[in-house]
C-alpha atoms as a PDB file:
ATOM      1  CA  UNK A   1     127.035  19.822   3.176  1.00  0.00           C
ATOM      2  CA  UNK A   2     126.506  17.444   0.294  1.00  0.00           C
ATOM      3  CA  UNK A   3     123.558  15.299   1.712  1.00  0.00           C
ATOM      4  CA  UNK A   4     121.236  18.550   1.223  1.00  0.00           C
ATOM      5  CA  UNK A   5     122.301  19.093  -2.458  1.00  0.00           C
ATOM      6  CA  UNK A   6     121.023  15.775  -3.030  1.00  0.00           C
ATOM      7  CA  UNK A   7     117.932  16.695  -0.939  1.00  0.00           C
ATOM      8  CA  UNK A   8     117.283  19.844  -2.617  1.00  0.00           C
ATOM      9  CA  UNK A   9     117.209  18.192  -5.851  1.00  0.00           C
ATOM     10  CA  UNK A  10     114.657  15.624  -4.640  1.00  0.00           C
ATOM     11  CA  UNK A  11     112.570  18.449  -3.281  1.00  0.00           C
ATOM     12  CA  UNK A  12     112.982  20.508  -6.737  1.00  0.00           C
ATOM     13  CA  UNK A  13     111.389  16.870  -8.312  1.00  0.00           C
ATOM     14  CA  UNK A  14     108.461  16.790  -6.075  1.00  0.00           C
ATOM     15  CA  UNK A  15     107.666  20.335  -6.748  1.00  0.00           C
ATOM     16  CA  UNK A  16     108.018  19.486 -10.682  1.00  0.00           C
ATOM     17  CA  UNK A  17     105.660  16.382 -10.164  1.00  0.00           C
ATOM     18  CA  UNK A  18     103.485  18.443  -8.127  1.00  0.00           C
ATOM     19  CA  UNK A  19     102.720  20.903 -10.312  1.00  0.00           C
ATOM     20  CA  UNK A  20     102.094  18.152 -13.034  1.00  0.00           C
ATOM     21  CA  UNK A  21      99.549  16.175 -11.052  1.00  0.00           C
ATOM     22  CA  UNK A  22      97.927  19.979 -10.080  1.00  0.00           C
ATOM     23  CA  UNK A  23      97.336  20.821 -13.866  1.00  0.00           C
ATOM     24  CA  UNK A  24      96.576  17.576 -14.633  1.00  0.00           C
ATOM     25  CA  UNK A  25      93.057  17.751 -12.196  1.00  0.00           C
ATOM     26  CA  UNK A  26      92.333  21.141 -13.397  1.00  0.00           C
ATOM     27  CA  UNK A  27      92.518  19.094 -17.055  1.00  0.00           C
ATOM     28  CA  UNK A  28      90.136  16.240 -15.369  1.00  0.00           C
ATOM     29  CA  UNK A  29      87.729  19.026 -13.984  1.00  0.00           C
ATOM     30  CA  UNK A  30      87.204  20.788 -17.277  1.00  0.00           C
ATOM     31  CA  UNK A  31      87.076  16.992 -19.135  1.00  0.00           C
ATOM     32  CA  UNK A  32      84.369  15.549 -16.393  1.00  0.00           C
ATOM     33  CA  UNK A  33      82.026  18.814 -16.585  1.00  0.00           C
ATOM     34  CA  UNK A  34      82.065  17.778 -20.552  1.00  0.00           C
ATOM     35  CA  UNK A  35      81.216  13.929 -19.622  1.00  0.00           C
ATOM     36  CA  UNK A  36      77.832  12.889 -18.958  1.00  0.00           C
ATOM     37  CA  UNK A  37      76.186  10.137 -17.173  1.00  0.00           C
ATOM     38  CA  UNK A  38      72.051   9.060 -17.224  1.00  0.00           C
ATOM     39  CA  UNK A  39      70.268   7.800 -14.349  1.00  0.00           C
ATOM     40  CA  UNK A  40      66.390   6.821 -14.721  1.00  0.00           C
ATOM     41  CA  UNK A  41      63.934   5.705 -11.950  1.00  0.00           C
ATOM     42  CA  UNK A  42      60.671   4.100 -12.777  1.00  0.00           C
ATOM     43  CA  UNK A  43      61.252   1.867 -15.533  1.00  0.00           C
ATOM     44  CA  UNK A  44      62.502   5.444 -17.342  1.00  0.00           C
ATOM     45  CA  UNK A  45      60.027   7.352 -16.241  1.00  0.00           C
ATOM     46  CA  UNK A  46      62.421   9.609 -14.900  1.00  0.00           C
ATOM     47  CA  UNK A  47      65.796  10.006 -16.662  1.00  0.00           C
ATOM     48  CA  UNK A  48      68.204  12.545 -15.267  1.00  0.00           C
ATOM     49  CA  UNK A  49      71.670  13.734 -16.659  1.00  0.00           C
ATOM     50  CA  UNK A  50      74.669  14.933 -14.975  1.00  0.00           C
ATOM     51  CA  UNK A  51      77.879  15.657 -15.821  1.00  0.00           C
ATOM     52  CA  UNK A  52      81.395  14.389 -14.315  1.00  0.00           C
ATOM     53  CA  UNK A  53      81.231  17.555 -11.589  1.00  0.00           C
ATOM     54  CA  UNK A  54      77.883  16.241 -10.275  1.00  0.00           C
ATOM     55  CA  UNK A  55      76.122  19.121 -11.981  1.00  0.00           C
ATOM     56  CA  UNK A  56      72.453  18.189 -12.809  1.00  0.00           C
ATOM     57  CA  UNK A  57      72.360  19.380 -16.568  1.00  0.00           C
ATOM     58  CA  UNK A  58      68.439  18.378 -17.048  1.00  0.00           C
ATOM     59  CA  UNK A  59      65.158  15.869 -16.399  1.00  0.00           C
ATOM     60  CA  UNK A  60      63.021  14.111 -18.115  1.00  0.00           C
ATOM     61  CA  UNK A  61      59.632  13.034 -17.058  1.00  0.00           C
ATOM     62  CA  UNK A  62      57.662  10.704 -19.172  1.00  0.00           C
ATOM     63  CA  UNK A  63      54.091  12.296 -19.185  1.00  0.00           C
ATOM     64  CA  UNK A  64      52.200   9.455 -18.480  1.00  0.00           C
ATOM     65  CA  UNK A  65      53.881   9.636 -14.790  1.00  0.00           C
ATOM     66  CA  UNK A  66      52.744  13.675 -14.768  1.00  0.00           C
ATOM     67  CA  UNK A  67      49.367  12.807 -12.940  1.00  0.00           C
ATOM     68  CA  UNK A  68      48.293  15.318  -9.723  1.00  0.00           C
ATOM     69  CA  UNK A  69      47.284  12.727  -7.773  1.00  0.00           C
ATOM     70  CA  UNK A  70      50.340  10.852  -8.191  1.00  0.00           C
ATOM     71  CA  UNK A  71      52.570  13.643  -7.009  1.00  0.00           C
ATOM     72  CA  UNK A  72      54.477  11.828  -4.562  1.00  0.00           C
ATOM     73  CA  UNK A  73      54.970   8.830  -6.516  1.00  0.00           C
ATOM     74  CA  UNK A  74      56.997  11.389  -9.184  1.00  0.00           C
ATOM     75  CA  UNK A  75      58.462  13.535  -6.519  1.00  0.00           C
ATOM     76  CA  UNK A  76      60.358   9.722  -5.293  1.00  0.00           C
ATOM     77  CA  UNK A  77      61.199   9.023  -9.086  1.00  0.00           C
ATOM     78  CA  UNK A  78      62.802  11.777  -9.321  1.00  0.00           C
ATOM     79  CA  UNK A  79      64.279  11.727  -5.791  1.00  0.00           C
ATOM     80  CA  UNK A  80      65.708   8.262  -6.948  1.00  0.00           C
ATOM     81  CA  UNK A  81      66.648   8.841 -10.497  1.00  0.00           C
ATOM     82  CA  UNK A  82      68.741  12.058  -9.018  1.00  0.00           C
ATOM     83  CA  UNK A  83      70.081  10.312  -6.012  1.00  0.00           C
ATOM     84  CA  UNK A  84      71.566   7.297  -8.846  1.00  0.00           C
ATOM     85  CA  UNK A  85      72.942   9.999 -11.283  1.00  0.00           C
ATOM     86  CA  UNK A  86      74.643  11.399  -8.214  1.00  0.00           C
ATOM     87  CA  UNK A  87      76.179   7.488  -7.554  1.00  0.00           C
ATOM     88  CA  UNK A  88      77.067   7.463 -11.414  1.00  0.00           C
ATOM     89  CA  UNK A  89      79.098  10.966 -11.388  1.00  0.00           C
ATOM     90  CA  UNK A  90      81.051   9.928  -8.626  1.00  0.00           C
ATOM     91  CA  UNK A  91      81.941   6.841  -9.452  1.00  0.00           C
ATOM     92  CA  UNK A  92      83.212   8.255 -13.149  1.00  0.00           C
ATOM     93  CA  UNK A  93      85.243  11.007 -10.830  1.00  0.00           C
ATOM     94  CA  UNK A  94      86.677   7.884  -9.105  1.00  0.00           C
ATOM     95  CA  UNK A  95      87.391   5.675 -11.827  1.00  0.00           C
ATOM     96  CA  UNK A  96      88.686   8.756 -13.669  1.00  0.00           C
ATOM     97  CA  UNK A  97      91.140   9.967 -10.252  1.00  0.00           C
ATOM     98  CA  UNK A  98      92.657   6.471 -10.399  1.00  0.00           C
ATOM     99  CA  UNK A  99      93.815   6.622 -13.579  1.00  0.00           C
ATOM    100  CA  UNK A 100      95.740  10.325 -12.829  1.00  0.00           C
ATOM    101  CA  UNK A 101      97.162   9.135  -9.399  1.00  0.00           C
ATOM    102  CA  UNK A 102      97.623   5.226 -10.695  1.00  0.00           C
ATOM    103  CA  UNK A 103      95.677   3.747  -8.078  1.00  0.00           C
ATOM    104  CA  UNK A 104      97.152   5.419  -4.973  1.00  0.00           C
ATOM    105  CA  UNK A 105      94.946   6.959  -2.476  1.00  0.00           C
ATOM    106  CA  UNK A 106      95.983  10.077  -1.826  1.00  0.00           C
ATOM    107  CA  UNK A 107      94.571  12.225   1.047  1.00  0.00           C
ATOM    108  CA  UNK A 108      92.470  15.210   0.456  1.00  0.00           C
ATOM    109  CA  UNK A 109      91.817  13.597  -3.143  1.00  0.00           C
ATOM    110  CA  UNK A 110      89.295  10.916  -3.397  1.00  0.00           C
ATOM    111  CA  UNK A 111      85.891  11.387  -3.025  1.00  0.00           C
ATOM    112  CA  UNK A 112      85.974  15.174  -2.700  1.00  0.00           C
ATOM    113  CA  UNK A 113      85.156  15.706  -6.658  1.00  0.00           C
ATOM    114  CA  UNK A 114      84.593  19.565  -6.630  1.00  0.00           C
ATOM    115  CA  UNK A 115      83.336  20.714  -2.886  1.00  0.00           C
ATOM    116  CA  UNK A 116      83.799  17.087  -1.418  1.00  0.00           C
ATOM    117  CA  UNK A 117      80.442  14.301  -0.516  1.00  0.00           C
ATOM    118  CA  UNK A 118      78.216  15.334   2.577  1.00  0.00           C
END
């Protein structure tokens, strides 16, 4: 049976490619939770930071905003300035995804980062 020889070899290749595209996202995992990306709200009255695995690493409030009777107005800066970091993040795990995978969609892949997008 020669035509499965030939099919056993190409099987043997996927597996090899395989494993090279599954250690190369644990290497873009461990490079995006080292990348950061800033969002602000407000003019910069809110700045937020988060890293390549949509981890929020810290916030910065400007203290003029800090005023108790403007609670709700900060609450939706931050709200905002979260919600755009969380745009950024993604959008780095995308760019960075296309570059492994050289543009191809591949299922199961995009836009599930680390736990996948609601």
């Amino acid at each position: 049976m020669k035509g499965f020889g030939n099919f056993a070899d190409m099987l043997k290749e996927a597996q090899k490619q395989a494993q090279k595209m599954q250690k190369r996202m644990e290497e873009l995992q461990q490079e995006l939770k080292e990348r950061v990306v800033e969002a602000s709200s407000g003019g910069g009255m809110v700045t937020v930071h988060m890293n390549g695995r949509q981890e929020l690493l810290n916030i910065k409030i400007d203290p003029e905003v800090v005023d108790p009777k403007e609670k709700e107005m900060l609450e939706d800066l931050v709200v905002a300035a979260v919600n755009q970091a969380i745009k950024k993040s993604q959008q780095l795990y995308e760019e960075e995804l296309g570059k492994l995978t050289g543009g191809l969609s591949l299922p199961g892949l995009s836009g599930l980062p680390f736990g996948g997008k609601p």
